[in-house]
PDB file of N, CA and C in Angstrom:
ATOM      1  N   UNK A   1      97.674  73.744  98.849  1.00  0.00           N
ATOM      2  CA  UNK A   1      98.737  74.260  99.693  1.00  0.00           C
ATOM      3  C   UNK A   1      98.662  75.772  99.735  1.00  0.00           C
ATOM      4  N   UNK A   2      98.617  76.049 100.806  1.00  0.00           N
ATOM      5  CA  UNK A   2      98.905  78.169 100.925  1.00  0.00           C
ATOM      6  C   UNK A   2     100.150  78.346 101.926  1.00  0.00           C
ATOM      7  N   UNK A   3     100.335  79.246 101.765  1.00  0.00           N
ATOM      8  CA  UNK A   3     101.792  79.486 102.500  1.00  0.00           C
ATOM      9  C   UNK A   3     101.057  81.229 103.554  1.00  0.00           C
ATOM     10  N   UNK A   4     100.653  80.625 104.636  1.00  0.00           N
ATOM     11  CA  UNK A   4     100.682  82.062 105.454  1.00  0.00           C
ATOM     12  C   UNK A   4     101.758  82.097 106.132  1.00  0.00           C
ATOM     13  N   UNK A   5     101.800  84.080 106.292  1.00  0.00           N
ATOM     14  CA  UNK A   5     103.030  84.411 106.981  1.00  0.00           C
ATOM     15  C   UNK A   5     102.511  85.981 107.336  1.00  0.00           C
ATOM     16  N   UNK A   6     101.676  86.116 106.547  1.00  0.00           N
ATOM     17  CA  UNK A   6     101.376  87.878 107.444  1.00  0.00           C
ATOM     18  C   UNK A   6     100.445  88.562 108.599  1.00  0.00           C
ATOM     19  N   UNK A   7      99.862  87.049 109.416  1.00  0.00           N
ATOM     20  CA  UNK A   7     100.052  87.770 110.627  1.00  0.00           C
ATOM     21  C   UNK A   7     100.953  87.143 111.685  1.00  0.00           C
ATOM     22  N   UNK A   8     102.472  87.274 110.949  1.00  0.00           N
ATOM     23  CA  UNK A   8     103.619  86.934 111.863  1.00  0.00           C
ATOM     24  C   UNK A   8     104.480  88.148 111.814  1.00  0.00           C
ATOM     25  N   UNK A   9     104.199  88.716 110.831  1.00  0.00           N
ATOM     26  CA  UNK A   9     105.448  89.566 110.184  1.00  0.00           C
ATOM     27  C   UNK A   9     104.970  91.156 110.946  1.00  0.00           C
ATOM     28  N   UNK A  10     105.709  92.445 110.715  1.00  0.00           N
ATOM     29  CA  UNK A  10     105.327  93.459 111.208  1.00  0.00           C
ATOM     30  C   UNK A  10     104.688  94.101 109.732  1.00  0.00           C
ATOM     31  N   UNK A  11     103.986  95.041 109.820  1.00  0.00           N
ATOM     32  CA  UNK A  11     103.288  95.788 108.898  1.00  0.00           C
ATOM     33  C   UNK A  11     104.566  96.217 107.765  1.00  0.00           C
ATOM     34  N   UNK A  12     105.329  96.951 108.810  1.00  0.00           N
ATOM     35  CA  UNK A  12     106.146  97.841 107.431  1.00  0.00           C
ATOM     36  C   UNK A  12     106.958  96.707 107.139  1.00  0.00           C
ATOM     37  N   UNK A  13     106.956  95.481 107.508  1.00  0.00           N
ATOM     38  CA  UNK A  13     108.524  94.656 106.813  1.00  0.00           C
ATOM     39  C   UNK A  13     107.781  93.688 105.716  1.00  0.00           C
ATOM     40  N   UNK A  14     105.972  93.733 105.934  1.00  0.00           N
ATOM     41  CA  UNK A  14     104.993  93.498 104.909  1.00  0.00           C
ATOM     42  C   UNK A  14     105.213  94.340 104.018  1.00  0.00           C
ATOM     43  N   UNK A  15     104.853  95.484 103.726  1.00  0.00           N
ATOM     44  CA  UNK A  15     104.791  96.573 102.718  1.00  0.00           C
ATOM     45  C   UNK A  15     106.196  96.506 101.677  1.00  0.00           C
ATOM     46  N   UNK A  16     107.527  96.760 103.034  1.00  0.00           N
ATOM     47  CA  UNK A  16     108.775  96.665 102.153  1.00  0.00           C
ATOM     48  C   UNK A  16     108.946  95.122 101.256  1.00  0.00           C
ATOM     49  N   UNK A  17     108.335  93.850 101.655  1.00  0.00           N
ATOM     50  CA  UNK A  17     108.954  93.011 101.144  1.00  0.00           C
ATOM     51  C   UNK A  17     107.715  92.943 100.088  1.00  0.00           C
ATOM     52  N   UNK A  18     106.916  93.025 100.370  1.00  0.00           N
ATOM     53  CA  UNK A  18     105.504  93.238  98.674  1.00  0.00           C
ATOM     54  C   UNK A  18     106.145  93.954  97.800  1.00  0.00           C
ATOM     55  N   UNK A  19     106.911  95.204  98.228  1.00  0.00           N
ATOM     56  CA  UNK A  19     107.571  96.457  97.106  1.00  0.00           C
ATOM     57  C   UNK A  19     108.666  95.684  96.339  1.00  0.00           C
ATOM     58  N   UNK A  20     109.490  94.539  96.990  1.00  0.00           N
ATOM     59  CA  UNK A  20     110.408  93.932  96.569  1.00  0.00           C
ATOM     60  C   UNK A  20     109.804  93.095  95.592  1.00  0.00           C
ATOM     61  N   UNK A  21     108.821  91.815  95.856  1.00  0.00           N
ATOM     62  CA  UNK A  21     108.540  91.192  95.269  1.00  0.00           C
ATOM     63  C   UNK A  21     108.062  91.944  93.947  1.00  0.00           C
ATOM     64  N   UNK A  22     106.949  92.766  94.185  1.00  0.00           N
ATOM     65  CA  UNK A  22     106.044  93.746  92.947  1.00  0.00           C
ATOM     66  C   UNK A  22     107.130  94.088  91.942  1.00  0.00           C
ATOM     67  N   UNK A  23     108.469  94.942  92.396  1.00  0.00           N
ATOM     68  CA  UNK A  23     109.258  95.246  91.842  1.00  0.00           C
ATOM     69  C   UNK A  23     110.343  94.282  90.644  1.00  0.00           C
ATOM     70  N   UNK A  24     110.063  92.929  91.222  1.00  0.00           N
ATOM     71  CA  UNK A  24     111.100  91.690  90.623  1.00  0.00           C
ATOM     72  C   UNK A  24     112.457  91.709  91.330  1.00  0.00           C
ATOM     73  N   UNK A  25     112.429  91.533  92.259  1.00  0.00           N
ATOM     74  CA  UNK A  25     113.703  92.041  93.173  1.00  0.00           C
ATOM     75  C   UNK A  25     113.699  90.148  93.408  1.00  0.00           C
ATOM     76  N   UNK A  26     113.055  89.558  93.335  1.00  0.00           N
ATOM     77  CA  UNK A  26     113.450  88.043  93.605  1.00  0.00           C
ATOM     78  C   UNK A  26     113.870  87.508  92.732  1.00  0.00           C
ATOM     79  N   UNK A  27     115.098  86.524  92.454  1.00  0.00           N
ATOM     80  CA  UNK A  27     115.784  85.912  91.724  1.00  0.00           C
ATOM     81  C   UNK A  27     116.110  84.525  91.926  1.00  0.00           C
ATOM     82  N   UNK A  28     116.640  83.903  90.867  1.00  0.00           N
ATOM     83  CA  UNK A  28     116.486  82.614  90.893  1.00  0.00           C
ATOM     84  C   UNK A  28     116.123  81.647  92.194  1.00  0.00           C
ATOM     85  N   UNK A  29     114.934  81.587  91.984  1.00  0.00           N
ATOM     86  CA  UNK A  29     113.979  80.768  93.308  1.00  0.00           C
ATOM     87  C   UNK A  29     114.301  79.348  92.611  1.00  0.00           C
ATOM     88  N   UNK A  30     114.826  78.564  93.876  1.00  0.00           N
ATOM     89  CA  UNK A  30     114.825  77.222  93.591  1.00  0.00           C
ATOM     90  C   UNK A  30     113.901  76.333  94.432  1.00  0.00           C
ATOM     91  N   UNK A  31     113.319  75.652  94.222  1.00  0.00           N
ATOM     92  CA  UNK A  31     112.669  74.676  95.189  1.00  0.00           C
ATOM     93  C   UNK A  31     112.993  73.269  95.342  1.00  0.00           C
ATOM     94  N   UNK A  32     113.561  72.405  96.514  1.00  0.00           N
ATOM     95  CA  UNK A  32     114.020  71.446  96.454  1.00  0.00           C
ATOM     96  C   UNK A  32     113.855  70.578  97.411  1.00  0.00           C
ATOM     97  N   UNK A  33     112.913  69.706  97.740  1.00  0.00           N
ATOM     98  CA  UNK A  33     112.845  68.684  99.612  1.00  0.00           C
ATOM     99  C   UNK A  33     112.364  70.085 100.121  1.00  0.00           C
ATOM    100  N   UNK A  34     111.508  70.540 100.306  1.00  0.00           N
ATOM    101  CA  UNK A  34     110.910  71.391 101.482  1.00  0.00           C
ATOM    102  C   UNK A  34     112.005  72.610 101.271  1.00  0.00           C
ATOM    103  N   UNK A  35     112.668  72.856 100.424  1.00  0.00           N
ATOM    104  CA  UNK A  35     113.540  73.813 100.839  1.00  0.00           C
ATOM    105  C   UNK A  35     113.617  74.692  99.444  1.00  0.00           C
ATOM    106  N   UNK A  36     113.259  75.914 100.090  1.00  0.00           N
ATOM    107  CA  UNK A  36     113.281  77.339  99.115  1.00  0.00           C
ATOM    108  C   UNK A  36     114.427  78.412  99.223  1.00  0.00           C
ATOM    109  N   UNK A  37     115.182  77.880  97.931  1.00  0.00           N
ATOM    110  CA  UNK A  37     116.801  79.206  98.506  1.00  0.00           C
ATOM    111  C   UNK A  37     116.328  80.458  96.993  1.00  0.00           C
ATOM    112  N   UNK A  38     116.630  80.803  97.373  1.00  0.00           N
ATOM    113  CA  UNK A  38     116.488  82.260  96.273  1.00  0.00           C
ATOM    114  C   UNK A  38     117.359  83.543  96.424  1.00  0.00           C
ATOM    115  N   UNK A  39     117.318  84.158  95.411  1.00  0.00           N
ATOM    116  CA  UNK A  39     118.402  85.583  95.966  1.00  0.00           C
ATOM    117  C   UNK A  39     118.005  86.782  96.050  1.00  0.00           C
ATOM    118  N   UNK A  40     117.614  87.446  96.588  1.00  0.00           N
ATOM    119  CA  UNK A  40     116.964  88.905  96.471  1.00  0.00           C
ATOM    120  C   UNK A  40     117.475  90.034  96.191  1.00  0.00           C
ATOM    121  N   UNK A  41     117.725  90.602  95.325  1.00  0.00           N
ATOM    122  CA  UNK A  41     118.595  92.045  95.323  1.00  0.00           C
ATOM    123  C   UNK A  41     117.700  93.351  95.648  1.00  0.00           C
ATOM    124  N   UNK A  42     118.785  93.744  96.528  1.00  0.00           N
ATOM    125  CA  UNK A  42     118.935  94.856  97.274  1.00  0.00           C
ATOM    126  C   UNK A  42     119.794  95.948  97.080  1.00  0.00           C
ATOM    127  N   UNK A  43     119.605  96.849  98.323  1.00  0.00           N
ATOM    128  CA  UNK A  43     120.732  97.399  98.427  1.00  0.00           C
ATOM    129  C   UNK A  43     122.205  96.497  98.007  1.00  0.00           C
ATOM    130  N   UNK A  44     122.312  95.257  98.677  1.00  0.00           N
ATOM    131  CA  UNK A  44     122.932  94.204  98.232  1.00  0.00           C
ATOM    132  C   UNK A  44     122.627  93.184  97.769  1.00  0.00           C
ATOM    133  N   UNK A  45     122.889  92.201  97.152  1.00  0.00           N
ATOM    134  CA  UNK A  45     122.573  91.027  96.692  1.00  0.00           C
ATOM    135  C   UNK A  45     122.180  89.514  98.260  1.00  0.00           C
ATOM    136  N   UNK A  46     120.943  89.438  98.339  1.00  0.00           N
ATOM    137  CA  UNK A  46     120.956  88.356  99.894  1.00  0.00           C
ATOM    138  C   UNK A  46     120.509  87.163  98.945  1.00  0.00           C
ATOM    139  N   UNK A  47     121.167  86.082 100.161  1.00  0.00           N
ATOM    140  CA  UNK A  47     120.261  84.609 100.287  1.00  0.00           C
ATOM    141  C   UNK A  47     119.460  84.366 101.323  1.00  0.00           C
ATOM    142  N   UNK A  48     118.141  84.264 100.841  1.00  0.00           N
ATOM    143  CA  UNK A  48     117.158  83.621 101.891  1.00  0.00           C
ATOM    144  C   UNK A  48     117.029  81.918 101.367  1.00  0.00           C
ATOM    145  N   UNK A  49     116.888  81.464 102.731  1.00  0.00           N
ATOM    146  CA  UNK A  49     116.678  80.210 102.484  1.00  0.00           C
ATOM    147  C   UNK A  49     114.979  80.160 103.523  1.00  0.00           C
ATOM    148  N   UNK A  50     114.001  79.056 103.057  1.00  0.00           N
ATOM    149  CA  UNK A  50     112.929  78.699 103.554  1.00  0.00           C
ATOM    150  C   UNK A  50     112.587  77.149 103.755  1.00  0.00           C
ATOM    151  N   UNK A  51     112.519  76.885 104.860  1.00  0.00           N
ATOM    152  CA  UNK A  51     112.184  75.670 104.556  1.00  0.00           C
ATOM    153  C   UNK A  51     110.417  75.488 105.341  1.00  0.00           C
ATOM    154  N   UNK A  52     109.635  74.573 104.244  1.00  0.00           N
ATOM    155  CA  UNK A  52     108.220  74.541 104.217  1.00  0.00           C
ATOM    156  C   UNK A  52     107.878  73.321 104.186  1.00  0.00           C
ATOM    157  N   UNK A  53     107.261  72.980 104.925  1.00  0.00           N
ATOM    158  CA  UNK A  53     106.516  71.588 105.224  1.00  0.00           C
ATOM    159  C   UNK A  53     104.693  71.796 104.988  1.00  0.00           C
ATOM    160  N   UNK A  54     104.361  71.353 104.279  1.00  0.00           N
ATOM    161  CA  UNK A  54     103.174  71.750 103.789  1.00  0.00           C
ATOM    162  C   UNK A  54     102.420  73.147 103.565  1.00  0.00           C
ATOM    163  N   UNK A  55     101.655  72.888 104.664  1.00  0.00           N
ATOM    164  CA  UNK A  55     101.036  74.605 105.269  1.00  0.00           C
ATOM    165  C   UNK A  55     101.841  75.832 106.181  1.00  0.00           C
ATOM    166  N   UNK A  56     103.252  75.095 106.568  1.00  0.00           N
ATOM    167  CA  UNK A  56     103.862  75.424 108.121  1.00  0.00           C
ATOM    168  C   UNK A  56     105.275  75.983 107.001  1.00  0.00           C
ATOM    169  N   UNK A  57     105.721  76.839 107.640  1.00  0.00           N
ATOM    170  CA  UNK A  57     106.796  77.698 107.823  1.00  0.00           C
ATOM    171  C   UNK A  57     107.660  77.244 108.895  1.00  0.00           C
ATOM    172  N   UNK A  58     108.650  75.927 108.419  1.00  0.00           N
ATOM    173  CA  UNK A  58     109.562  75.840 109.683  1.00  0.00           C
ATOM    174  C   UNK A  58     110.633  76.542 109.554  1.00  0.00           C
ATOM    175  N   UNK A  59     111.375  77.431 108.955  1.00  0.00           N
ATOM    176  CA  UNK A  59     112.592  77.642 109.156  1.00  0.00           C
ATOM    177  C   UNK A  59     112.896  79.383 107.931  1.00  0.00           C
ATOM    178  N   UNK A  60     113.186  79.990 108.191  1.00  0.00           N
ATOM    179  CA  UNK A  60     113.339  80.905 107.453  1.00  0.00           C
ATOM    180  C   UNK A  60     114.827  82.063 107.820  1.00  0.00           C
ATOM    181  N   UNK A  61     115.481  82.070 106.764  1.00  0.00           N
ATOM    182  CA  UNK A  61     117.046  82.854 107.128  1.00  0.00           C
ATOM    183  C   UNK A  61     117.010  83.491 105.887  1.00  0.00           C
ATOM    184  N   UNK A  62     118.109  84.514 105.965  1.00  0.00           N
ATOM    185  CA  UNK A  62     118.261  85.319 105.071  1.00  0.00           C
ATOM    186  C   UNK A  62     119.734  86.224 105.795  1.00  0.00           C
ATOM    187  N   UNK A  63     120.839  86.572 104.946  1.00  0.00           N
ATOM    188  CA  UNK A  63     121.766  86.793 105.924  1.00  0.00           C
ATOM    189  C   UNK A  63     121.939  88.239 105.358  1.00  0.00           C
ATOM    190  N   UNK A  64     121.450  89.268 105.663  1.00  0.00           N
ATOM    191  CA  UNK A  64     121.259  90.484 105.663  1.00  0.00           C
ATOM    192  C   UNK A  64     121.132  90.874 107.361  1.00  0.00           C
ATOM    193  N   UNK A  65     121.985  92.096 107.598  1.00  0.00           N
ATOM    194  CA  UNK A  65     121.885  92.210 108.720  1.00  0.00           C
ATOM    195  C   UNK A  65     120.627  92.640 109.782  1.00  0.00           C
ATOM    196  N   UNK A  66     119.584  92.649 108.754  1.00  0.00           N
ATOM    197  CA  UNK A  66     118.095  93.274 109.454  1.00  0.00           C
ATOM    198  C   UNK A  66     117.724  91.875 109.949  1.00  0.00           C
ATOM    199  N   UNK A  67     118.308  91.039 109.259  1.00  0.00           N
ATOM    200  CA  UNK A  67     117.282  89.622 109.805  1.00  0.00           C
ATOM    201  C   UNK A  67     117.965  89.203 111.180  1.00  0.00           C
ATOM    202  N   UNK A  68     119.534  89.417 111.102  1.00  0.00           N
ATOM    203  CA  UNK A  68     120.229  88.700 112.224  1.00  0.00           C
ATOM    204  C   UNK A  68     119.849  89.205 113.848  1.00  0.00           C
ATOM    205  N   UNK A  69     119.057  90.740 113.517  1.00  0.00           N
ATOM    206  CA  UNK A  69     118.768  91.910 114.923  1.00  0.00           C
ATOM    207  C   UNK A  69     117.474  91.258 115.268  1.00  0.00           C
ATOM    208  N   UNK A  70     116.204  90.990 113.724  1.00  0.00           N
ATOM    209  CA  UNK A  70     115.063  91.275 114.334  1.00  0.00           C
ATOM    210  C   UNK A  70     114.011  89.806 113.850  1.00  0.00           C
ATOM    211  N   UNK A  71     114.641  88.742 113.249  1.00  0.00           N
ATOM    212  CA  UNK A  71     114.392  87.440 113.049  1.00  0.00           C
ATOM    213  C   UNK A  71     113.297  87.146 111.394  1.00  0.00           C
ATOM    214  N   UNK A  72     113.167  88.519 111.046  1.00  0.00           N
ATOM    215  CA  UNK A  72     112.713  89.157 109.674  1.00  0.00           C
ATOM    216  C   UNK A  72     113.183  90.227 108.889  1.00  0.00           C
ATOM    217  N   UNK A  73     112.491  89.913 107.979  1.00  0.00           N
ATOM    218  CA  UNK A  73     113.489  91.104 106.831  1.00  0.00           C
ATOM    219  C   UNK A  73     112.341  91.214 105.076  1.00  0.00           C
ATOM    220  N   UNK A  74     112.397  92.148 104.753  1.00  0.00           N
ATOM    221  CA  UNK A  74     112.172  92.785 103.652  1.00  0.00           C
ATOM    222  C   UNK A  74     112.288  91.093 102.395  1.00  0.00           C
ATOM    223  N   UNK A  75     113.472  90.538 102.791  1.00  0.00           N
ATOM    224  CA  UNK A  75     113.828  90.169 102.158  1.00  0.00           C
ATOM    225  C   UNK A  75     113.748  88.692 101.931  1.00  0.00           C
ATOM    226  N   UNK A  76     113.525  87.891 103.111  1.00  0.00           N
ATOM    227  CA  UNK A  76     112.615  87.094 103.490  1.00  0.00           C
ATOM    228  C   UNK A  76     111.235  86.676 102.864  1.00  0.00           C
ATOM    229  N   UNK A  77     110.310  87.999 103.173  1.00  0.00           N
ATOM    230  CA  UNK A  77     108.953  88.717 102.496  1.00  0.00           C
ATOM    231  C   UNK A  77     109.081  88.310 101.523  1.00  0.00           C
ATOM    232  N   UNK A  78     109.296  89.116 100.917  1.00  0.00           N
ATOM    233  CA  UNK A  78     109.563  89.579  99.405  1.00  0.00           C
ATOM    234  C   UNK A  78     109.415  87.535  98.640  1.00  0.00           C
ATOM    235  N   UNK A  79     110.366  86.704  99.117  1.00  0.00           N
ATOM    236  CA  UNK A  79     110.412  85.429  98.785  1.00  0.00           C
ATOM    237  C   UNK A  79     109.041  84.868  98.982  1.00  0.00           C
ATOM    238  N   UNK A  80     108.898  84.858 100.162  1.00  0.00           N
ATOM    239  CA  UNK A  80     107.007  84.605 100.858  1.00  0.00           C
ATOM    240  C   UNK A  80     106.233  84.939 100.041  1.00  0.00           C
ATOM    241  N   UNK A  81     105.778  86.246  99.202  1.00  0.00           N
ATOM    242  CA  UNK A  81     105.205  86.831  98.577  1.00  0.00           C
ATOM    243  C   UNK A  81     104.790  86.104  97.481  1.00  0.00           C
ATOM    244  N   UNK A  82     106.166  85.655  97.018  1.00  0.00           N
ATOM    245  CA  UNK A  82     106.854  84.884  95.189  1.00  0.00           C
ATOM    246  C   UNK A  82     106.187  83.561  95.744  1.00  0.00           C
ATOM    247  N   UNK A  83     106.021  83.427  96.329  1.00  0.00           N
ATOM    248  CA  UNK A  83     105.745  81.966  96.804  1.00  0.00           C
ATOM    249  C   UNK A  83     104.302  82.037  96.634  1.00  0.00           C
ATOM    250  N   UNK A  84     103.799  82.805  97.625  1.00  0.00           N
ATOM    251  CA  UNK A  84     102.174  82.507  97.749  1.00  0.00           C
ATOM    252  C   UNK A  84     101.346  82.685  96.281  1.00  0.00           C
ATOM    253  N   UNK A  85     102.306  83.859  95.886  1.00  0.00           N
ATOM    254  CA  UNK A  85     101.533  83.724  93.829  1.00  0.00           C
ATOM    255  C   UNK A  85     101.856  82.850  93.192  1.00  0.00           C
ATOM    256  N   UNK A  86     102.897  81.992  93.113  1.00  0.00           N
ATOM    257  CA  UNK A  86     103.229  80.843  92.244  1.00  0.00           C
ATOM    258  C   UNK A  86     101.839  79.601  92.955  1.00  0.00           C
ATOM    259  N   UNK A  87     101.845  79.357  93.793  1.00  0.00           N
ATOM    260  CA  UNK A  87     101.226  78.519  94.787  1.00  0.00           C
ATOM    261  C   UNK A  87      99.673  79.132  94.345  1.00  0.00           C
ATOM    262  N   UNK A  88      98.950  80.247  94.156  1.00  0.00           N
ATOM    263  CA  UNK A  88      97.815  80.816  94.173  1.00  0.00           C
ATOM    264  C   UNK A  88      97.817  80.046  92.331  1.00  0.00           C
ATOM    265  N   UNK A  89      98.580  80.840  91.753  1.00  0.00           N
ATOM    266  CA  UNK A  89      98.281  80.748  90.085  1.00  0.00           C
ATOM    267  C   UNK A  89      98.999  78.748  90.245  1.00  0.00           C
ATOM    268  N   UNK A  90      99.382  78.363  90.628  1.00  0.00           N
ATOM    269  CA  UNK A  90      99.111  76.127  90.560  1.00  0.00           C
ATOM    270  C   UNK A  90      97.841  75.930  90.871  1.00  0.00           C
ATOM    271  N   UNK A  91      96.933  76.431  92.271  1.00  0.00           N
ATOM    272  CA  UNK A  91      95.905  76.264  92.471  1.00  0.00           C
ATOM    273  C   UNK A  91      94.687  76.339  91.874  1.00  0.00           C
ATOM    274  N   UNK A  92      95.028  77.581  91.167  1.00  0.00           N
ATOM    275  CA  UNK A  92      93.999  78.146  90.053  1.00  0.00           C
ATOM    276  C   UNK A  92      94.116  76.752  88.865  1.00  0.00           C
ATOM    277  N   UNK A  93      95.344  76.374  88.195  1.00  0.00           N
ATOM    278  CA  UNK A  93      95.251  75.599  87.050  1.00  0.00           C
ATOM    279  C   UNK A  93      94.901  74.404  87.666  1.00  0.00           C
ATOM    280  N   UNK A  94      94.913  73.936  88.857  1.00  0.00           N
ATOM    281  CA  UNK A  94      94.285  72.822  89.180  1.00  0.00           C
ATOM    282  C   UNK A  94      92.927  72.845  89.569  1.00  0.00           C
ATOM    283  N   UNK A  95      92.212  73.749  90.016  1.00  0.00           N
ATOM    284  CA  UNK A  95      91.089  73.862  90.167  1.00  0.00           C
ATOM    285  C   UNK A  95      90.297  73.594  88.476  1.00  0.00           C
ATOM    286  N   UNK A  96      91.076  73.966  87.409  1.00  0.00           N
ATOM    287  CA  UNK A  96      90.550  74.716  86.198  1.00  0.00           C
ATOM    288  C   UNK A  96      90.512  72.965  85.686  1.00  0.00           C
ATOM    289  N   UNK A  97      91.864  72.255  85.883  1.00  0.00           N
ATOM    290  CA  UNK A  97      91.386  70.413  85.344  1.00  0.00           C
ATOM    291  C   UNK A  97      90.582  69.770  85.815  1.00  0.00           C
ATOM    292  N   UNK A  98      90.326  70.378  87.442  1.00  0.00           N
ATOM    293  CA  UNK A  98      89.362  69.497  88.195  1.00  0.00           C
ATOM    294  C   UNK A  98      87.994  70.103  87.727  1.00  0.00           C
ATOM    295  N   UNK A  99      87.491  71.155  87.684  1.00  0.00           N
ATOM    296  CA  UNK A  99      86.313  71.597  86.809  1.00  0.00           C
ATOM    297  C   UNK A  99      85.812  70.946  85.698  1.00  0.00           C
ATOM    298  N   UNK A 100      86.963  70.816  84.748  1.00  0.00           N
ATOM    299  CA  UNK A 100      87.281  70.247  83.051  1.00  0.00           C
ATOM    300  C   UNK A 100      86.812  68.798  83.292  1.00  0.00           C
ATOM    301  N   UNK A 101      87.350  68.026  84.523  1.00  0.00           N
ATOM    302  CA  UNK A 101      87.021  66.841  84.769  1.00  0.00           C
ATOM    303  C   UNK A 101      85.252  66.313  85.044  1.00  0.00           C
ATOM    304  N   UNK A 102      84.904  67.301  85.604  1.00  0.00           N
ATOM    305  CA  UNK A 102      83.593  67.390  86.024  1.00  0.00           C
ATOM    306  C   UNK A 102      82.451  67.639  85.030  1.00  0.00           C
TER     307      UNK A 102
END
Protein backbone atom coordinates (compact mmCIF):
# COMPACT_ATOMS: atom_id res chain seq x y z
CA UNK A 1 0.00 0.00 0.00
CA UNK A 2 1.47 3.77 -0.67
CA UNK A 3 -0.50 6.65 -0.11
CA UNK A 4 0.27 9.43 -2.99
CA UNK A 5 -0.74 12.92 -2.66
CA UNK A 6 2.09 15.28 -3.85
CA UNK A 7 1.40 15.82 -7.18
CA UNK A 8 -2.08 17.08 -6.05
CA UNK A 9 -1.04 19.40 -3.47
CA UNK A 10 0.72 22.95 -4.15
CA UNK A 11 4.51 23.17 -3.43
CA UNK A 12 4.42 25.52 -0.43
CA UNK A 13 1.33 23.64 1.34
CA UNK A 14 3.99 20.50 0.65
CA UNK A 15 6.89 22.14 2.43
CA UNK A 16 4.51 23.67 5.29
CA UNK A 17 2.84 20.34 6.01
CA UNK A 18 6.49 18.17 5.90
CA UNK A 19 7.64 21.11 8.56
CA UNK A 20 4.56 20.01 10.58
CA UNK A 21 4.92 16.47 10.33
CA UNK A 22 9.15 16.68 10.80
CA UNK A 23 8.34 18.85 13.70
CA UNK A 24 5.70 16.22 15.60
CA UNK A 25 2.91 18.55 15.17
CA UNK A 26 0.64 15.29 14.46
CA UNK A 27 -1.23 13.80 17.26
CA UNK A 28 -3.14 11.05 18.17
CA UNK A 29 -3.63 9.38 14.64
CA UNK A 30 -6.32 6.90 14.74
CA UNK A 31 -7.05 4.49 12.03
CA UNK A 32 -10.37 2.85 11.68
CA UNK A 33 -12.63 1.25 8.31
CA UNK A 34 -10.70 3.38 5.80
CA UNK A 35 -10.83 6.24 8.03
CA UNK A 36 -7.86 8.41 9.42
CA UNK A 37 -8.91 11.20 12.14
CA UNK A 38 -5.92 12.77 13.88
CA UNK A 39 -5.22 16.21 15.46
CA UNK A 40 -2.63 18.55 14.36
CA UNK A 41 -1.44 21.40 16.42
CA UNK A 42 -1.04 24.60 15.23
CA UNK A 43 -1.39 27.89 15.53
CA UNK A 44 -4.57 26.09 16.85
CA UNK A 45 -5.36 22.73 17.69
CA UNK A 46 -7.29 21.04 14.03
CA UNK A 47 -9.09 17.79 13.10
CA UNK A 48 -8.31 16.27 9.90
CA UNK A 49 -10.17 13.47 8.96
CA UNK A 50 -8.99 11.05 5.76
CA UNK A 51 -10.66 8.60 4.35
CA UNK A 52 -8.44 5.88 2.16
CA UNK A 53 -9.41 3.10 0.18
CA UNK A 54 -6.37 1.30 -0.70
CA UNK A 55 -4.04 3.33 -3.02
CA UNK A 56 -6.87 6.25 -3.53
CA UNK A 57 -7.44 9.25 -1.40
CA UNK A 58 -11.24 9.56 -1.30
CA UNK A 59 -12.04 12.12 1.05
CA UNK A 60 -9.91 14.50 3.02
CA UNK A 61 -11.18 17.54 5.63
CA UNK A 62 -9.64 19.33 8.13
CA UNK A 63 -11.60 22.33 9.65
CA UNK A 64 -9.07 25.08 9.74
CA UNK A 65 -10.00 27.91 7.78
CA UNK A 66 -7.19 27.48 4.96
CA UNK A 67 -8.85 24.25 4.00
CA UNK A 68 -12.52 25.62 3.81
CA UNK A 69 -11.03 28.67 0.95
CA UNK A 70 -8.59 26.38 -0.85
CA UNK A 71 -9.66 22.44 -0.44
CA UNK A 72 -5.95 21.90 1.31
CA UNK A 73 -4.02 22.78 4.14
CA UNK A 74 -0.67 22.44 5.96
CA UNK A 75 -2.53 20.40 8.01
CA UNK A 76 -4.06 17.85 6.06
CA UNK A 77 -0.20 17.29 4.71
CA UNK A 78 1.35 17.11 7.58
CA UNK A 79 -1.24 13.79 8.37
CA UNK A 80 -0.39 12.46 4.62
CA UNK A 81 3.16 12.70 5.46
CA UNK A 82 2.59 10.51 9.05
CA UNK A 83 0.94 8.23 6.94
CA UNK A 84 3.20 7.54 4.06
CA UNK A 85 6.20 6.82 6.84
CA UNK A 86 4.20 4.55 8.98
CA UNK A 87 3.04 2.74 5.63
CA UNK A 88 6.93 2.99 4.17
CA UNK A 89 8.54 1.60 7.69
CA UNK A 90 5.17 -1.70 7.58
CA UNK A 91 6.50 -2.22 4.13
CA UNK A 92 10.00 -2.36 4.99
CA UNK A 93 9.17 -5.06 8.00
CA UNK A 94 7.26 -6.97 5.58
CA UNK A 95 9.53 -7.08 2.91
CA UNK A 96 12.27 -8.08 5.78
CA UNK A 97 9.72 -11.61 6.74
CA UNK A 98 9.21 -12.15 3.21
CA UNK A 99 13.11 -12.20 2.57
CA UNK A 100 13.51 -14.32 6.07
CA UNK A 101 10.96 -16.61 4.37
CA UNK A 102 12.98 -17.12 1.33
Amino acid sequence: MKVEFESTYSRIILKRGLEYYQTGNVKRVVIKDGIVSAIVNGTNTYHVSLEIKVDEILNVECDCPYFYEHDECKHNTAVLYYLKNKISKVNKVIRSVDNRKN
